[in-house]
N, C-alpha and C. Protein backbone atom coordinates (compact mmCIF):
# COMPACT_ATOMS: atom_id res chain seq x y z
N UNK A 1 36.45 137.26 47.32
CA UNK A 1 36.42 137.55 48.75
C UNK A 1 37.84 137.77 49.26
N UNK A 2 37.87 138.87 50.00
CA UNK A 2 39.21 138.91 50.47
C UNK A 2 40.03 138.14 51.55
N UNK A 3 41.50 137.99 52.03
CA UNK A 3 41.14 136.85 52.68
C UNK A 3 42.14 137.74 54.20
N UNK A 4 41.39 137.47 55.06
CA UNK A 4 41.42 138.12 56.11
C UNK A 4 42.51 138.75 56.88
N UNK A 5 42.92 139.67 56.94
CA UNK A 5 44.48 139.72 57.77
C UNK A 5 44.44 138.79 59.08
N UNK A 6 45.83 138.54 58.88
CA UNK A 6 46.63 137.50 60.31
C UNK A 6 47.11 138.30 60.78
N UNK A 7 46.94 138.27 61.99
CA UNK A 7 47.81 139.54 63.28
C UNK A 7 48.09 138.92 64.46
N UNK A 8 49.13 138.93 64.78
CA UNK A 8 49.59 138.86 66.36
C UNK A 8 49.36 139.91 67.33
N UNK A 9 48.66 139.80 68.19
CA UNK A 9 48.87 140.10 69.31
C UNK A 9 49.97 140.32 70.29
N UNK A 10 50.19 141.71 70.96
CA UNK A 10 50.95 141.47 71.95
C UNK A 10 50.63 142.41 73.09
N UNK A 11 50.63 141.53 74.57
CA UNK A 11 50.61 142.74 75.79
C UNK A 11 50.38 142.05 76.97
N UNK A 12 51.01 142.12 77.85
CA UNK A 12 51.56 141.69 78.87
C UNK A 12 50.34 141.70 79.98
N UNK A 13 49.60 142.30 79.27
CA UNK A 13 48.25 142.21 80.14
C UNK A 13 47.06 141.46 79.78
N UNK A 14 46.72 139.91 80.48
CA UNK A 14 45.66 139.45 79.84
C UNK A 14 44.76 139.59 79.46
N UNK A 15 43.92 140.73 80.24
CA UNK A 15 42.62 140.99 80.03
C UNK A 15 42.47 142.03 78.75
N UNK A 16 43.42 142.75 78.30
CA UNK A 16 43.81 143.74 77.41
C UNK A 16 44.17 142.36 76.02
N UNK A 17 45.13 142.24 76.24
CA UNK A 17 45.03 140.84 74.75
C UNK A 17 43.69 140.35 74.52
N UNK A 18 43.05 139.73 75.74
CA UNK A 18 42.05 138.97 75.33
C UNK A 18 40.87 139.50 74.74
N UNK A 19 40.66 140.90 75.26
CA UNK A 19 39.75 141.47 75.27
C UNK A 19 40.04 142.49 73.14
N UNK A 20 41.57 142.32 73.20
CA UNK A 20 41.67 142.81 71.51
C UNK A 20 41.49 141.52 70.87
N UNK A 21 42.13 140.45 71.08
CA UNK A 21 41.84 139.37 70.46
C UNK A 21 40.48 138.83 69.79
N UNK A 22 39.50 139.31 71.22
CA UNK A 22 37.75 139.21 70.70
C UNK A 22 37.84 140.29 69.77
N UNK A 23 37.88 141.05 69.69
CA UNK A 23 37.71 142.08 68.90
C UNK A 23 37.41 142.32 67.61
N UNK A 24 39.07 141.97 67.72
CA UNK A 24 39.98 142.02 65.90
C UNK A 24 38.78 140.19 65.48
N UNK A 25 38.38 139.46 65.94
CA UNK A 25 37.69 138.39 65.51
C UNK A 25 36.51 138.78 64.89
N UNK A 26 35.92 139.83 66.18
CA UNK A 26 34.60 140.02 65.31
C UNK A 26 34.47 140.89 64.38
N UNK A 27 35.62 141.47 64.72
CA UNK A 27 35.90 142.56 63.14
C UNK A 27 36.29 141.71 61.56
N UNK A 28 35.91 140.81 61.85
CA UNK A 28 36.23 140.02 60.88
C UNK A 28 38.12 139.48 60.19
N UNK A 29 38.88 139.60 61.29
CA UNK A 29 40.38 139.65 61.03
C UNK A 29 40.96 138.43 61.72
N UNK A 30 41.73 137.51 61.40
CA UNK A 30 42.01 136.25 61.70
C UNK A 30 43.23 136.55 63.06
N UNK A 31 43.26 136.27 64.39
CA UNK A 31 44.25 136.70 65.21
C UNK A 31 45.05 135.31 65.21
N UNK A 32 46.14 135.00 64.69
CA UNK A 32 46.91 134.16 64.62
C UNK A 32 48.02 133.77 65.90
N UNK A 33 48.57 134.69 66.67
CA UNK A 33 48.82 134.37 68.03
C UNK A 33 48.85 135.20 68.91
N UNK A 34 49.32 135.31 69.87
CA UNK A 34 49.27 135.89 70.95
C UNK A 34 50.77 135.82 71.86
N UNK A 35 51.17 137.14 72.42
CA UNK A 35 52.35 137.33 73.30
C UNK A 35 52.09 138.27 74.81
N UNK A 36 52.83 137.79 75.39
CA UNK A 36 52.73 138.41 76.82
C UNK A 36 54.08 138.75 77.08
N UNK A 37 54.87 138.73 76.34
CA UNK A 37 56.32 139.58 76.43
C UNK A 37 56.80 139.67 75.13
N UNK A 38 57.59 140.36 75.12
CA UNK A 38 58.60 140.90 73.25
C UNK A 38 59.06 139.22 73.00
N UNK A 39 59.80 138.60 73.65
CA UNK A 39 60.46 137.21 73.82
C UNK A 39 59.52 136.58 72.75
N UNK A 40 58.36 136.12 73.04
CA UNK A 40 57.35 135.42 73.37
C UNK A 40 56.72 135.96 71.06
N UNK A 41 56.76 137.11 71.47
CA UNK A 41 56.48 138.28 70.68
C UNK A 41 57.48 137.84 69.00
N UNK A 42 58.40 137.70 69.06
CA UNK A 42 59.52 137.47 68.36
C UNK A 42 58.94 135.79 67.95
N UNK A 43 58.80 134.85 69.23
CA UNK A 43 58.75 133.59 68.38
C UNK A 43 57.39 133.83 67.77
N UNK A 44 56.10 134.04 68.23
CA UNK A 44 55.03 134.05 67.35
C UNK A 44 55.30 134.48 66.19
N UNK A 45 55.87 135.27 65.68
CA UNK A 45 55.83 136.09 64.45
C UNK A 45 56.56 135.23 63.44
N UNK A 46 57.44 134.68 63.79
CA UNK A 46 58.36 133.62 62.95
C UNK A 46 57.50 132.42 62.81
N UNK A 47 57.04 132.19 64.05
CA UNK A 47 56.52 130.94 64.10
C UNK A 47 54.87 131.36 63.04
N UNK A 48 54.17 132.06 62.89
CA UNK A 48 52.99 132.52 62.26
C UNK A 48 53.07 133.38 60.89
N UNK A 49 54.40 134.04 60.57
CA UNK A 49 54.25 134.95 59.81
C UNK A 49 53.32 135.76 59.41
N UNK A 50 52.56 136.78 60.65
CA UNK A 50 51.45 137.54 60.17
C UNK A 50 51.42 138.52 59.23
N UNK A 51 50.42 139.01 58.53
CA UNK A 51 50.41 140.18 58.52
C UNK A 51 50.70 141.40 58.58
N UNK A 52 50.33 141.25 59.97
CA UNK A 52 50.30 142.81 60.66
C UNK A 52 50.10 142.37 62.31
N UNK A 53 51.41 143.13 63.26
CA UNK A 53 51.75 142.64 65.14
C UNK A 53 51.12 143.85 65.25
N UNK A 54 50.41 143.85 66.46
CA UNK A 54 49.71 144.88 67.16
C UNK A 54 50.10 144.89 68.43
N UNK A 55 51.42 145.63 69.17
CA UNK A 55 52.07 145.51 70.22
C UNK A 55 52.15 146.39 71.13
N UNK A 56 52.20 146.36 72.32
CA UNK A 56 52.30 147.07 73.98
C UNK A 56 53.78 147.69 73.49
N UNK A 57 54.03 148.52 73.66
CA UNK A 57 55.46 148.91 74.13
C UNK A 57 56.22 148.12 74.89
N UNK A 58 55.64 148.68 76.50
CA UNK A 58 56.57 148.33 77.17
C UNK A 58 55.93 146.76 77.54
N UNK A 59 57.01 145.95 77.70
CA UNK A 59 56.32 144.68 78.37
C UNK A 59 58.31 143.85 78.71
N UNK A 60 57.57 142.67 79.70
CA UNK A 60 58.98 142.19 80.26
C UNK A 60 59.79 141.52 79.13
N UNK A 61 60.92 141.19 79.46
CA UNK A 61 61.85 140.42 79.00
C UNK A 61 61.87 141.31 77.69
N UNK A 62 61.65 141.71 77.22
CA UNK A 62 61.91 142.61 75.58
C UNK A 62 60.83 142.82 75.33
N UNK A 63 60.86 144.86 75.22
CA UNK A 63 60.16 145.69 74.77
C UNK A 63 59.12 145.20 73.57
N UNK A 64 58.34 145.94 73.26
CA UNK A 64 57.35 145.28 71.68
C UNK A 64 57.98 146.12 70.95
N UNK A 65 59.03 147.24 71.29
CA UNK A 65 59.80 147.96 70.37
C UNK A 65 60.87 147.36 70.02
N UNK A 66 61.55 147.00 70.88
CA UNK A 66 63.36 146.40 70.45
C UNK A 66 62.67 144.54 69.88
N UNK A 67 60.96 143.67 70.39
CA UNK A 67 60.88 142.47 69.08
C UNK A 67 60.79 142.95 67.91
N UNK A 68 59.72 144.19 67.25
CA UNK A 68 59.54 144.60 66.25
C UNK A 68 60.63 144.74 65.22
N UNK A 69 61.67 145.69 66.34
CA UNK A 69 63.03 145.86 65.50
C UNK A 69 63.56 144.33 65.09
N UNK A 70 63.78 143.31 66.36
CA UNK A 70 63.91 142.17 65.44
C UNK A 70 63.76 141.39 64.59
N UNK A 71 62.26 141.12 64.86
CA UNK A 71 61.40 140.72 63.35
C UNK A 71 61.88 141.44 62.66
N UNK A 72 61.58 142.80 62.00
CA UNK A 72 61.82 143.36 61.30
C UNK A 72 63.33 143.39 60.34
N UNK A 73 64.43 142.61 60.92
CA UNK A 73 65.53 142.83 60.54
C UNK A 73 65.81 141.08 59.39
N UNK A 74 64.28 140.40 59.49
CA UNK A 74 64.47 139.18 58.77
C UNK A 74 63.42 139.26 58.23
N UNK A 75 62.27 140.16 58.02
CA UNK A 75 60.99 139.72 57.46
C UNK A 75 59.98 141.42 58.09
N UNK A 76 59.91 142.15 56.75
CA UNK A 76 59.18 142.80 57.02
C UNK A 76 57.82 142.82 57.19
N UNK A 77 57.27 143.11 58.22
CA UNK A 77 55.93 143.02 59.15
C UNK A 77 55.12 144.74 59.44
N UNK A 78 54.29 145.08 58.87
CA UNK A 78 53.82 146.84 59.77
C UNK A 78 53.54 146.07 61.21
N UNK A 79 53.93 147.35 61.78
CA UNK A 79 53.51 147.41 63.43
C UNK A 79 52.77 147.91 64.16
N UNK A 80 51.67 148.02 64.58
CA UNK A 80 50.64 149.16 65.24
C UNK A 80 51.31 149.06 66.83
N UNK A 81 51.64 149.76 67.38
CA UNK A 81 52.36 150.22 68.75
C UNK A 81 51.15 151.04 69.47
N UNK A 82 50.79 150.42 70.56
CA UNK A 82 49.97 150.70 71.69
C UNK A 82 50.97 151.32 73.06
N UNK A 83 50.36 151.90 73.65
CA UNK A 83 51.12 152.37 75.18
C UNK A 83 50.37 153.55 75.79
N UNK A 84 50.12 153.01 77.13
CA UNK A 84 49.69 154.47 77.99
C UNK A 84 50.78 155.57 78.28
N UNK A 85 51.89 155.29 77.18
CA UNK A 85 52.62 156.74 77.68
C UNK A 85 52.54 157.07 76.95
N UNK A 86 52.62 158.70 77.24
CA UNK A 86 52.01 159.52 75.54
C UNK A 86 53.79 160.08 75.02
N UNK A 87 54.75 159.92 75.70
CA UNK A 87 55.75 160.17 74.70
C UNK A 87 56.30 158.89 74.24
N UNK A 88 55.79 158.05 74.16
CA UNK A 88 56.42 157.21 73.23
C UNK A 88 55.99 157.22 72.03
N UNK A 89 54.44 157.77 71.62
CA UNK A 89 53.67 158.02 70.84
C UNK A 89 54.52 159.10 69.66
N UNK A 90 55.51 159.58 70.39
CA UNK A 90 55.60 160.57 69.29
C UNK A 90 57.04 159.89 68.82
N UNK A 91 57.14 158.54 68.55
CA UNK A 91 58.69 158.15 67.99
C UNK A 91 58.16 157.90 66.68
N UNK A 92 59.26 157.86 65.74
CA UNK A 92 59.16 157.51 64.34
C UNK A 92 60.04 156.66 64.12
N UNK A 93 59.39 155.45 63.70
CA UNK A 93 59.74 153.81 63.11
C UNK A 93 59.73 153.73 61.81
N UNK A 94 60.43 153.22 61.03
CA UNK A 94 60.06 153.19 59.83
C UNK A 94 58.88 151.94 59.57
N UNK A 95 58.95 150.85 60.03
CA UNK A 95 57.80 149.63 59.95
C UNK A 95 56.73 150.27 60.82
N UNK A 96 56.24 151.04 61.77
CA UNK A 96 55.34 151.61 62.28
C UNK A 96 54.30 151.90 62.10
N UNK A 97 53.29 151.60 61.48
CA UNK A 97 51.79 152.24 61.27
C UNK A 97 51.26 153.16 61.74
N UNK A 98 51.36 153.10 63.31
CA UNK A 98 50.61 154.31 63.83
C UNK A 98 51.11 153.83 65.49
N UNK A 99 51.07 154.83 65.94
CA UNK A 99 51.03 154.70 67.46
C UNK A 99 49.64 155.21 68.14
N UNK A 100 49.09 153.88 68.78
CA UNK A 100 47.95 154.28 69.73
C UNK A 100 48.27 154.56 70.73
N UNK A 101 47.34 155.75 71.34
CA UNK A 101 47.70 155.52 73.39
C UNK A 101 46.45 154.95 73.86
N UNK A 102 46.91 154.16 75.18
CA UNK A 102 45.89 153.36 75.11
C UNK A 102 45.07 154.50 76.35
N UNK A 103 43.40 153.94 76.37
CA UNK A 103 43.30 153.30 76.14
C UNK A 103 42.36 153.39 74.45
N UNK A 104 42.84 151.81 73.81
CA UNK A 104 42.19 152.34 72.42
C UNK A 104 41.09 151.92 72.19
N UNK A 105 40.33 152.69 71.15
CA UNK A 105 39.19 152.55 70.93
C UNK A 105 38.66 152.17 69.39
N UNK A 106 37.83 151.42 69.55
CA UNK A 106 37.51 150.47 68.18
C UNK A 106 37.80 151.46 66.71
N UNK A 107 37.17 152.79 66.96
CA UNK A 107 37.32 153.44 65.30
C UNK A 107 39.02 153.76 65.60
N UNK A 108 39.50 154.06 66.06
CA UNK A 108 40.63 154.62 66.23
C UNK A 108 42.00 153.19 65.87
N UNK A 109 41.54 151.88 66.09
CA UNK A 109 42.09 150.54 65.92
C UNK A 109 41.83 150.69 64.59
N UNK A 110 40.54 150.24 64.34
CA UNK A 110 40.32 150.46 62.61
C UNK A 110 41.36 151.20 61.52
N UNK A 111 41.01 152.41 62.50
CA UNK A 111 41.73 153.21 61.12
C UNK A 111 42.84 153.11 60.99
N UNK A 112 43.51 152.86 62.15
CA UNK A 112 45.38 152.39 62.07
C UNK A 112 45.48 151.03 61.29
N UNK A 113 44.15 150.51 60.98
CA UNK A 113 44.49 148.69 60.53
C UNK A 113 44.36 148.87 58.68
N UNK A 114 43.47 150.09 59.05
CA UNK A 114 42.92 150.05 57.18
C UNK A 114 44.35 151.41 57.05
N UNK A 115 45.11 151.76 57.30
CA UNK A 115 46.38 152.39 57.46
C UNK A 115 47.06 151.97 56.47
N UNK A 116 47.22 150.61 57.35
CA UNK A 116 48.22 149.42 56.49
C UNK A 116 47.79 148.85 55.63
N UNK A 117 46.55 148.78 55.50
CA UNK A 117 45.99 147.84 54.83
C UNK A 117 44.68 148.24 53.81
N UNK A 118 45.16 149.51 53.27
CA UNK A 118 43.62 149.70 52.83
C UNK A 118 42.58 148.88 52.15
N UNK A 119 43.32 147.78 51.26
CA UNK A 119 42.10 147.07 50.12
C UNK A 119 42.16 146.10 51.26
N UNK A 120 42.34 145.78 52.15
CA UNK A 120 42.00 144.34 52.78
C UNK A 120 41.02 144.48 54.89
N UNK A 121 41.08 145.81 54.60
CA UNK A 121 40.70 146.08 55.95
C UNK A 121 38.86 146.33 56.25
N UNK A 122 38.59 145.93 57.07
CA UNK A 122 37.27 145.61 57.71
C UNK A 122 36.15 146.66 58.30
N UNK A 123 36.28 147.50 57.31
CA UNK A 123 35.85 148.81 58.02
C UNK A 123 33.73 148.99 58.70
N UNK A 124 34.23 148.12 59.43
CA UNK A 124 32.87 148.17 60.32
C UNK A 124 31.87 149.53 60.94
């Protein structure tokens, strides 16, 4: 049996976390924490070592772009990058998976998750 991806959460909007958080659960994927700013974003990831962060762009106190870059500079992590602006969509990260615009939708989450992850992803 495979054993489930750990993912952090991130987005400055509760009802949007909470509402991926259910999600990625019933998709069968373990959500290990949760952030409401990059700040916030940065300690979960150290503090959890996931997987795979599934992050807002823009959000206060530090971007989900400039935590990623930090994590990233002690512990490589893929990143799935969410945002309702459509030119941010077109940047190239090297840790990056995919950029969603929001708002996203379950096959479209999927396929950015089995992206990263093909032998371990939940394809419902």
């Amino acid at each position: 049996m495979k054993t489930p991806l750990r993912i952090v959460i991130a987005d400055d909007e509760d009802d949007i976390r909470s509402c991926f958080g259910r999600l990625l659960r019933k998709l069968g994927y373990c959500v290990v924490g949760e952030a409401s700013d990059g700040q916030q974003l940065v300690h979960e990831s150290h503090r959890t070592t996931p997987d795979l962060i599934i992050t807002d762009v823009r959000m206060p106190n530090k971007s989900g772009l400039d935590a990623a870059l930090e994590i990233n500079q002690q512990q490589a992590i893929p990143v799935i990058f969410m945002s309702s602006y459509e030119e941010v969509a077109g940047q190239t990260i090297e840790f990056a998976v995919d950029f969603l615009l929001k708002p996203v939708d379950v096959p479209q989450l999927q396929q950015a998750i089995c992206k990263a992850f093909p032998d371990r992803c939940n394809p419902h």
